[in-house]
C-alpha atoms as a PDB file:
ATOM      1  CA  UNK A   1      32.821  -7.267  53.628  1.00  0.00           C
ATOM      2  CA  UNK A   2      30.859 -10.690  53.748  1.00  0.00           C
ATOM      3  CA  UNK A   3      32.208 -12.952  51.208  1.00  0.00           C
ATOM      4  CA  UNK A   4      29.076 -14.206  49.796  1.00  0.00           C
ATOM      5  CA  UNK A   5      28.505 -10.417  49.138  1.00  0.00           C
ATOM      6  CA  UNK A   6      31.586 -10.373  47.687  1.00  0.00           C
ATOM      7  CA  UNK A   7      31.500 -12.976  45.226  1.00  0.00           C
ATOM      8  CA  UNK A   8      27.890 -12.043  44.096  1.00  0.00           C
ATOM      9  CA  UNK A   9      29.865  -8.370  43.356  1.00  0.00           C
ATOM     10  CA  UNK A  10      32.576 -10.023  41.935  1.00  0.00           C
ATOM     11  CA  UNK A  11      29.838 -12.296  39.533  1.00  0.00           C
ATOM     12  CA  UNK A  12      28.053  -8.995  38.368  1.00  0.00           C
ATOM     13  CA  UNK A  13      31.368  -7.452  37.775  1.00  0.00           C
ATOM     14  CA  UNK A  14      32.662 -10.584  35.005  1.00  0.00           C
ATOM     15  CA  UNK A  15      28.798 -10.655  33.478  1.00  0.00           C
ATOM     16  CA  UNK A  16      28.640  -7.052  32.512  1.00  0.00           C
ATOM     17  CA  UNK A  17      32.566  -7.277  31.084  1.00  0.00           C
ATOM     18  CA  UNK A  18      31.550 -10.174  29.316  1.00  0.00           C
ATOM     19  CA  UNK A  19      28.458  -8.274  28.084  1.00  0.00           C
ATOM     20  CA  UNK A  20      30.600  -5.384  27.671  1.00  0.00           C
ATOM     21  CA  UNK A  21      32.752  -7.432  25.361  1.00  0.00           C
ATOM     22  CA  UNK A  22      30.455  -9.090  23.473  1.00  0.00           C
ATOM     23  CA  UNK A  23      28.191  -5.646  22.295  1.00  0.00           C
ATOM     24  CA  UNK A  24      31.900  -3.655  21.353  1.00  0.00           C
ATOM     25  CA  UNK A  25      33.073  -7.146  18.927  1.00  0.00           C
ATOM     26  CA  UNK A  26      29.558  -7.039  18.214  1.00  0.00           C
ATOM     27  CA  UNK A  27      29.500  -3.726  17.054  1.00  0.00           C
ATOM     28  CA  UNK A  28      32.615  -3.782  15.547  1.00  0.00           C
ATOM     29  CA  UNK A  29      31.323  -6.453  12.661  1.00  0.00           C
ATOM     30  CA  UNK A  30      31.197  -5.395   9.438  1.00  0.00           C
ATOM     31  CA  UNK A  31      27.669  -5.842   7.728  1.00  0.00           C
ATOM     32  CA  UNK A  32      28.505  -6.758   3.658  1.00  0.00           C
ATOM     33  CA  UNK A  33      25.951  -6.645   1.207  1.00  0.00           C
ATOM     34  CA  UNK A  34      25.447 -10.466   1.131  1.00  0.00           C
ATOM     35  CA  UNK A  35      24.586  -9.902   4.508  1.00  0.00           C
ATOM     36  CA  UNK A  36      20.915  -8.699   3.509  1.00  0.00           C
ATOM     37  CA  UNK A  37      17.905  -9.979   3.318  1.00  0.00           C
ATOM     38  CA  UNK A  38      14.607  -9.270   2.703  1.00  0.00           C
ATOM     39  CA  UNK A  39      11.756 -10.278   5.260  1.00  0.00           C
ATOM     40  CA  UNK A  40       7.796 -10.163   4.918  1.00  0.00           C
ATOM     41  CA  UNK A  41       8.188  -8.913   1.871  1.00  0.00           C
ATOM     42  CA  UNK A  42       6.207  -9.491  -1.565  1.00  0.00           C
ATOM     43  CA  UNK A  43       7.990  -8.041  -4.771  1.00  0.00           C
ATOM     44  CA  UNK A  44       5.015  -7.587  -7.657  1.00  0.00           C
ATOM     45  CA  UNK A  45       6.034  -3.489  -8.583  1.00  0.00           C
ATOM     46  CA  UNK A  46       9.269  -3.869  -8.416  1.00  0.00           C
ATOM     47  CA  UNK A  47      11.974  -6.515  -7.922  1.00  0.00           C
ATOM     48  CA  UNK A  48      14.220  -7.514  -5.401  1.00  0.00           C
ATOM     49  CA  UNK A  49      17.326  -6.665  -8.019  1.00  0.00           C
ATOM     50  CA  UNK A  50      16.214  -3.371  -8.879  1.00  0.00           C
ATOM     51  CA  UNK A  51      16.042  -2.458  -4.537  1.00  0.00           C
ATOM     52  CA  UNK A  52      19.507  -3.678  -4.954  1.00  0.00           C
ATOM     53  CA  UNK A  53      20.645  -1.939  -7.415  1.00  0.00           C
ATOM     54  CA  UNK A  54      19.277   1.261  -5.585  1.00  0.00           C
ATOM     55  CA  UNK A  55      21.388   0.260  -2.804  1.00  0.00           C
ATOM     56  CA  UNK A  56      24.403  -0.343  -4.849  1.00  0.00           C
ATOM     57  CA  UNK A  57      24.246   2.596  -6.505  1.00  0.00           C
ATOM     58  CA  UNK A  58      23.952   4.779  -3.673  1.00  0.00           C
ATOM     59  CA  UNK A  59      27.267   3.125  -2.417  1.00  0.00           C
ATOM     60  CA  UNK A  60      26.205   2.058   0.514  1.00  0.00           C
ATOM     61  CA  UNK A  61      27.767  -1.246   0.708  1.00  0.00           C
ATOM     62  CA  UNK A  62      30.590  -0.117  -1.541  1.00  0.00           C
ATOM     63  CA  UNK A  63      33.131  -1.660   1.498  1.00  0.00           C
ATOM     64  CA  UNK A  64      32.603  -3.171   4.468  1.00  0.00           C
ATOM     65  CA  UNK A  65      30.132  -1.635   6.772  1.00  0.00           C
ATOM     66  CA  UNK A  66      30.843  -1.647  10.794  1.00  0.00           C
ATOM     67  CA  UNK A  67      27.719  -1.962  12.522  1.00  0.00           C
ATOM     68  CA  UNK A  68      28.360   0.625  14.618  1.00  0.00           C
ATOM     69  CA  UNK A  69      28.727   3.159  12.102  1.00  0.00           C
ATOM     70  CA  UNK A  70      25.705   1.483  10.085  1.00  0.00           C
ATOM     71  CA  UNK A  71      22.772   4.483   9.468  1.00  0.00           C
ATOM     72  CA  UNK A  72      19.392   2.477   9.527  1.00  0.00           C
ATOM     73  CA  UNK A  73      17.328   5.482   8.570  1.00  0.00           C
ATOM     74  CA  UNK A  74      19.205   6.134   5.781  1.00  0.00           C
ATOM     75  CA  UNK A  75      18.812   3.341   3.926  1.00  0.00           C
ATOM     76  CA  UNK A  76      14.735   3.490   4.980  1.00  0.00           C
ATOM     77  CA  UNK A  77      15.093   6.791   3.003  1.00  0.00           C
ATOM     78  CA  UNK A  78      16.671   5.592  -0.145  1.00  0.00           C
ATOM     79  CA  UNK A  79      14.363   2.785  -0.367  1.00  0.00           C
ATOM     80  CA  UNK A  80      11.467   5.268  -0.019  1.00  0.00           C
ATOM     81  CA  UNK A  81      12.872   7.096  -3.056  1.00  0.00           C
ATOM     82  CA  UNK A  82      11.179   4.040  -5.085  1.00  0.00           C
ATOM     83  CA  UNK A  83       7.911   5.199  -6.676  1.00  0.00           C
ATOM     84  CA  UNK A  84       6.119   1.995  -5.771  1.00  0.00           C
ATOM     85  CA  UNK A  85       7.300   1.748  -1.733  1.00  0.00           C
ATOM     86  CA  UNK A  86       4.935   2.694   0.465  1.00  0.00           C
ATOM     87  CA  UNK A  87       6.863   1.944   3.539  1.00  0.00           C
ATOM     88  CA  UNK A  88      10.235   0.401   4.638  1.00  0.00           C
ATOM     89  CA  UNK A  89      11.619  -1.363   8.115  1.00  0.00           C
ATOM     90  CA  UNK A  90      14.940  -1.779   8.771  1.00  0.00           C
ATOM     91  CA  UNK A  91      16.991  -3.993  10.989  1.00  0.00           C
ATOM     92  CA  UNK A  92      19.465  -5.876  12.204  1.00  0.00           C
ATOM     93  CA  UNK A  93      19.305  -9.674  13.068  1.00  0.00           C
ATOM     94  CA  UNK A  94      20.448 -11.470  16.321  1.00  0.00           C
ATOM     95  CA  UNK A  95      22.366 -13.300  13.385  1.00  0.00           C
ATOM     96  CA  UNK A  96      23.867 -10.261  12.011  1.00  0.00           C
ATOM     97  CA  UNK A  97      21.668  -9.959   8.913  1.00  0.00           C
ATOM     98  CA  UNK A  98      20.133  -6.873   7.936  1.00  0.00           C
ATOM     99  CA  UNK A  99      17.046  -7.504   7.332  1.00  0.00           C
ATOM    100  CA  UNK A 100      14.199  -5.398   4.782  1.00  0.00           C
ATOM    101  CA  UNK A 101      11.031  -5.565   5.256  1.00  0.00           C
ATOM    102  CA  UNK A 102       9.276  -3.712   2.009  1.00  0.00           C
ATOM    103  CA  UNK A 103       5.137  -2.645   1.717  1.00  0.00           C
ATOM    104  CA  UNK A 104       4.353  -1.645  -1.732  1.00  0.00           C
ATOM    105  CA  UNK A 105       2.101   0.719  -2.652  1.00  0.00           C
ATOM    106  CA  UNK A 106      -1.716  -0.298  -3.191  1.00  0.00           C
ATOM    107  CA  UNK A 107      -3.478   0.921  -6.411  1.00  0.00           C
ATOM    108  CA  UNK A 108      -7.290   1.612  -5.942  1.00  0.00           C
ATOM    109  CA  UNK A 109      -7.974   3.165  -9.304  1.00  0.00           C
ATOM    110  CA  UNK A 110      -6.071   3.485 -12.692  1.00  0.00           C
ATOM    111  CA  UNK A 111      -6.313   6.644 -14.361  1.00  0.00           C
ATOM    112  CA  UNK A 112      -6.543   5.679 -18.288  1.00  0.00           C
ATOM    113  CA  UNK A 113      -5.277   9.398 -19.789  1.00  0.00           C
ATOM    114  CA  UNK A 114      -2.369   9.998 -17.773  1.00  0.00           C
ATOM    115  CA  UNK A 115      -1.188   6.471 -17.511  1.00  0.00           C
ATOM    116  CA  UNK A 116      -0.615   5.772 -13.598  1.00  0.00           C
ATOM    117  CA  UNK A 117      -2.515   4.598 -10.556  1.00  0.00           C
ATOM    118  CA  UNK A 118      -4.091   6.181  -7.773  1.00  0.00           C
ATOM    119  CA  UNK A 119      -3.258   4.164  -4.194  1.00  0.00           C
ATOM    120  CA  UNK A 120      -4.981   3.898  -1.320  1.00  0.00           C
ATOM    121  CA  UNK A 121      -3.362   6.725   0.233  1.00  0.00           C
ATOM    122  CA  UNK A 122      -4.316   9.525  -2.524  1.00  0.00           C
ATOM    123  CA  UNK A 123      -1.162   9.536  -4.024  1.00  0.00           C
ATOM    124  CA  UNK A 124      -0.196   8.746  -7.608  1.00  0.00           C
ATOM    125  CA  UNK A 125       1.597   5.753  -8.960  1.00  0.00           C
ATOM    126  CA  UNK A 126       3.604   5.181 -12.505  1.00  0.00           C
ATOM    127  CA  UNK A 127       2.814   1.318 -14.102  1.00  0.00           C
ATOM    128  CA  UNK A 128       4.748  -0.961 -13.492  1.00  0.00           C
ATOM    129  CA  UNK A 129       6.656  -3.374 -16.434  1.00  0.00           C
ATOM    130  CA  UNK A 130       6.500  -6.002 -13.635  1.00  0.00           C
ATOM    131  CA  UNK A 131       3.083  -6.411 -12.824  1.00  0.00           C
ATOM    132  CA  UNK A 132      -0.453  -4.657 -13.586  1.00  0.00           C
ATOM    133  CA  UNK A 133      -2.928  -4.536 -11.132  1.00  0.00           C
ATOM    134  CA  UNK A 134      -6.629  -5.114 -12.340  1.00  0.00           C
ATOM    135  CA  UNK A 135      -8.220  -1.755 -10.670  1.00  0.00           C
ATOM    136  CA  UNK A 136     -11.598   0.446 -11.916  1.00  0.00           C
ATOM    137  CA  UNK A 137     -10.324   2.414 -14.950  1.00  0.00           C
ATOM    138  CA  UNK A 138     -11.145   5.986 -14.335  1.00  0.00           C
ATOM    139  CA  UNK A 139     -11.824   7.782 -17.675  1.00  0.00           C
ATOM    140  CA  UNK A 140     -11.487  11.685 -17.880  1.00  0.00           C
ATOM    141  CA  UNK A 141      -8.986  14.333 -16.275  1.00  0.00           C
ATOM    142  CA  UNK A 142      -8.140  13.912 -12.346  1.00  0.00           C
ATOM    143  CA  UNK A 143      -7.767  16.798 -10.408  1.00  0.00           C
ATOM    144  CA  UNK A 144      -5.238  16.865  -7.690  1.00  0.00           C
ATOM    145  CA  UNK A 145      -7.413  17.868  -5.159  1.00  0.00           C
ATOM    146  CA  UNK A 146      -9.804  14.910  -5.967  1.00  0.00           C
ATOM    147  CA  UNK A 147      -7.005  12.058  -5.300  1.00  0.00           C
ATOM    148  CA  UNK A 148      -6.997  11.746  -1.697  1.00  0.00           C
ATOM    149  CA  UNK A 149     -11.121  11.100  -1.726  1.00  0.00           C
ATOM    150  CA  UNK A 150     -10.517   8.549  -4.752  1.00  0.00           C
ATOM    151  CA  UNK A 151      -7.607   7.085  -2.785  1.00  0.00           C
ATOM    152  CA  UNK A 152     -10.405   6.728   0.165  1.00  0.00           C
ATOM    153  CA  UNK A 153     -13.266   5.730  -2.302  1.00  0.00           C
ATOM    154  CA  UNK A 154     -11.302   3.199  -4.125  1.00  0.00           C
ATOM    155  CA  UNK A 155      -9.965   1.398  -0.991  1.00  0.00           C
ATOM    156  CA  UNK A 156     -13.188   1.339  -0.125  1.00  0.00           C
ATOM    157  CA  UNK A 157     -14.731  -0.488  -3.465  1.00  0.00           C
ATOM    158  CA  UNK A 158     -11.497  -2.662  -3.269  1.00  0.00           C
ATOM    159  CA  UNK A 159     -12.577  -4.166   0.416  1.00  0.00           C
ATOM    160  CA  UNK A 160     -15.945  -4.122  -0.022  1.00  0.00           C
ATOM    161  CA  UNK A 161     -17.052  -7.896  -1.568  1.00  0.00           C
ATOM    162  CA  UNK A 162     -20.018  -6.593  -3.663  1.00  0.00           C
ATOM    163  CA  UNK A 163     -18.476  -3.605  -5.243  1.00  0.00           C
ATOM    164  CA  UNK A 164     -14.616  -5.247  -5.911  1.00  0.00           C
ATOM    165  CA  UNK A 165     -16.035  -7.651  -8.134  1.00  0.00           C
ATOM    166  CA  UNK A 166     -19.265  -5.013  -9.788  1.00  0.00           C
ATOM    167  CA  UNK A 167     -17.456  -1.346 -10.471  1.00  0.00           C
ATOM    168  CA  UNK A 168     -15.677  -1.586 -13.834  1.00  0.00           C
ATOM    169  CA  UNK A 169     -14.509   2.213 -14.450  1.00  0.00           C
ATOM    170  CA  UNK A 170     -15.376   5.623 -12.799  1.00  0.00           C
ATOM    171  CA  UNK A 171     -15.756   9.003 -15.129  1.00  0.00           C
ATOM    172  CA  UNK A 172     -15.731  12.404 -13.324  1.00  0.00           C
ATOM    173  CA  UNK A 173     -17.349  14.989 -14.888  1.00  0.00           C
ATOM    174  CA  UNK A 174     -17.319  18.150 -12.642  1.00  0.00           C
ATOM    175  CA  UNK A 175     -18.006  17.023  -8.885  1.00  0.00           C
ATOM    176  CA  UNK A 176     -20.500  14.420 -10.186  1.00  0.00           C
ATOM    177  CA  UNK A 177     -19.079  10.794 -10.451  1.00  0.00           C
ATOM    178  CA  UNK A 178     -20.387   8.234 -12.928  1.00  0.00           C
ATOM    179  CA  UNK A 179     -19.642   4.349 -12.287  1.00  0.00           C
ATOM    180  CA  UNK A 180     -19.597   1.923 -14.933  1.00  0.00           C
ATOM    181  CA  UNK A 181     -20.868  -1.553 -13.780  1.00  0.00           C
ATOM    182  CA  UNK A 182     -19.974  -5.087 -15.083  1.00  0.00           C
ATOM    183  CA  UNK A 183     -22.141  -6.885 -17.312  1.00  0.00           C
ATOM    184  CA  UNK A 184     -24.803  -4.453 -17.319  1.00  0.00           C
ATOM    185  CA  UNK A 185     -25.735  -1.108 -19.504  1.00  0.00           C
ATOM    186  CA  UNK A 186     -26.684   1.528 -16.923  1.00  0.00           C
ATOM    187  CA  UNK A 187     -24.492   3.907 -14.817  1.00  0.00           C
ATOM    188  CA  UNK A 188     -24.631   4.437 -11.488  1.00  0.00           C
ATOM    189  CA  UNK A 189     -24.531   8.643 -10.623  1.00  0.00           C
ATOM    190  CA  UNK A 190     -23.474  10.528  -7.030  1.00  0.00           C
ATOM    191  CA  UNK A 191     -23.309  13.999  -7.515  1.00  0.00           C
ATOM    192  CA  UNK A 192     -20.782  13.988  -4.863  1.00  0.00           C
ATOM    193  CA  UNK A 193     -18.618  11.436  -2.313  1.00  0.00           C
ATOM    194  CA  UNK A 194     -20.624  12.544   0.694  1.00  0.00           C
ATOM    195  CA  UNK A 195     -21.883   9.814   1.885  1.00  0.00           C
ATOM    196  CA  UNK A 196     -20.824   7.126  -0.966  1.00  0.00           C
ATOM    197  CA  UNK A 197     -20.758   4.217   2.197  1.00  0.00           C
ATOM    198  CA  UNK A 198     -24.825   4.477   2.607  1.00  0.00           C
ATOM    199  CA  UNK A 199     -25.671   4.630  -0.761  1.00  0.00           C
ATOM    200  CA  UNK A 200     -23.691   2.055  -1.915  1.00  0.00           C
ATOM    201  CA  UNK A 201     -24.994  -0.372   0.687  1.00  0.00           C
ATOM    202  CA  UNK A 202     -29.224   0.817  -0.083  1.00  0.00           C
ATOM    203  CA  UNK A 203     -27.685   0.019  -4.285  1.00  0.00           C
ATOM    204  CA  UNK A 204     -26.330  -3.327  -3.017  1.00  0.00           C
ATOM    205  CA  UNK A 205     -29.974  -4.172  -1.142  1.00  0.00           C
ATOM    206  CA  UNK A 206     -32.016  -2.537  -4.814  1.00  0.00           C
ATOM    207  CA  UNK A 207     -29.889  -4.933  -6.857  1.00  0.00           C
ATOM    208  CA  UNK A 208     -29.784  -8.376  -4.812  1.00  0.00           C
ATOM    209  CA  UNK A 209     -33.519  -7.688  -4.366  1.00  0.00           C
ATOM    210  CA  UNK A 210     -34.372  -7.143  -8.386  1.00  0.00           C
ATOM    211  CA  UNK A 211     -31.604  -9.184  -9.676  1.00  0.00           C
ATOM    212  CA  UNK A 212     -33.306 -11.907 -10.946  1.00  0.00           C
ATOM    213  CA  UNK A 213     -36.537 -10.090 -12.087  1.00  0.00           C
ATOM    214  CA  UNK A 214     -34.418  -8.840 -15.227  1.00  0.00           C
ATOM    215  CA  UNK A 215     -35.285  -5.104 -14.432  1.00  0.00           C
ATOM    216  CA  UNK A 216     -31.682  -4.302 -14.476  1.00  0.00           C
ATOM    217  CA  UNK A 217     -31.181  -5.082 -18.405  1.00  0.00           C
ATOM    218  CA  UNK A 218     -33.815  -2.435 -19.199  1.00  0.00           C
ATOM    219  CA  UNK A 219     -31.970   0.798 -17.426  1.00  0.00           C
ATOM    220  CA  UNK A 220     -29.791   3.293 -19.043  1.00  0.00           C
ATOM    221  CA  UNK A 221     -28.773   4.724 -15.351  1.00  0.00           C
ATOM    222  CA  UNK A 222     -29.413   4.528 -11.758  1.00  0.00           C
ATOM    223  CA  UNK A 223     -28.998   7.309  -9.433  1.00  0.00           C
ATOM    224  CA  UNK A 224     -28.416   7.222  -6.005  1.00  0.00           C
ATOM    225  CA  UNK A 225     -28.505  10.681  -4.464  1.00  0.00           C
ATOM    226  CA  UNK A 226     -31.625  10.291  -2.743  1.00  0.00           C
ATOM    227  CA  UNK A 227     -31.632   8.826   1.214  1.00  0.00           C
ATOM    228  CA  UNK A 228     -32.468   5.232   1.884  1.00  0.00           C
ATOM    229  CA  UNK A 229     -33.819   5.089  -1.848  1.00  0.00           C
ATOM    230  CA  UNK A 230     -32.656   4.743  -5.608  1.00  0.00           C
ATOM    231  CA  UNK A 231     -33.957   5.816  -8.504  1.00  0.00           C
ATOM    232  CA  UNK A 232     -33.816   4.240 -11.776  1.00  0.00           C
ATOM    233  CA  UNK A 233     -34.294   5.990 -15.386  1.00  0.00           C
ATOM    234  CA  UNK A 234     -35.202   2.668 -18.096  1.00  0.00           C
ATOM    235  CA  UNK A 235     -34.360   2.749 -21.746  1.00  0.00           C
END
């Protein structure tokens, strides 16, 4: 054999033993509970002690922890058990850290009767001691089959610059949805969501256009079922 072919053999054979050596006393380092930390994460819900204290009390780092025998998913799943996680990452560090990365839920609408939130995904949410979000109040009963569209509708008012800072509360009566507005009297009425996105934008165009005119103090409600038009009812 040539012996330039043999060394460069003889070099790929010490590299992957070394490699080899390194990723087993790698993987045989224990991960201890000090050893976490939490990454891209913004605690307002809940609070980095009480995601502790679900880990803790699930015994997960009750002893030391060999990385080897360390089940990510597992701990993605008792994280998830939290009412205000949305979704959960986790990994471990060049450094040997485990690292969290946390997204909390994001409330759309607050449903005044029954006391929680709707998010953006349809799905409800209990208050939080921690932190209250300002959201649209919806007044009235919520039917189950309604909270994925208000989950939709509400992320919708939330992004959109106009409505975040103009819808106040939402009643539900039936399939027909009435919007209270800040610092004004009237309603705004949809007798259904189809098509909310277009007749939110032609109410948007009616009231930059008669804002200043001071037509808006003198209606009681505003509806905006018909296309590319709205139609106001005065006091």
């Amino acid at each position: 054999m040539n012996l330039n072919v043999f060394k460069i053999l003889f070099l790929i054979l010490i590299v992957s033993l070394l490699a080899l050596f390194s990723f087993n006393k790698n993987q045989s380092r224990s991960i201890e509970f000090n050893d976490l930390s939490y990454v891209d994460t913004v605690f307002k819900f809940i609070s980095k002690d009480s995601v502790d204290k679900l880990l803790t009390q699930n015994e997960l780092f009750s002893n030391k922890i060999l990385k080897s025998t360390l089940n990510l998913k597992n701990i993605e799943h008792i994280i998830l058990l939290n009412d205000y996680v949305s979704s959960v990452e986790v990994s471990i560090s060049v450094g040997g850290k485990l690292e969290i990365s946390i997204k909390e839920k994001n409330p759309v609408f607050r449903v005044l009767r029954e006391k929680y939130y709707i998010d953006t995904n349809g799905k409800k949410m209990p208050l939080s001691k921690n932190f209250s979000e300002v959201t649209p109040i919806v007044l009235g009963n919520v039917d189950s089959m309604d909270l994925k569209m208000l989950g939709d509708l509400g992320n919708y008012i939330k992004n959109d610059e106009f409505l975040s800072k103009h819808i106040a509360g939402l009643t539900k009566s039936n399939n027909k949805l009435i919007f209270n507005v800040d610092s004004f009297q009237y309603n705004l009425n949809l007798n259904s969501y189809e098509n909310y996105v277009s007749k939110f934008k032609n109410y948007e165009a009616f009231f930059n256009t008669v804002y200043s005119s001071g037509l808006l103090d003198s209606l009681t409600s505003i509806n905006l079922d018909f296309k590319n038009q709205v139609i106001i009812q005065r006091k």
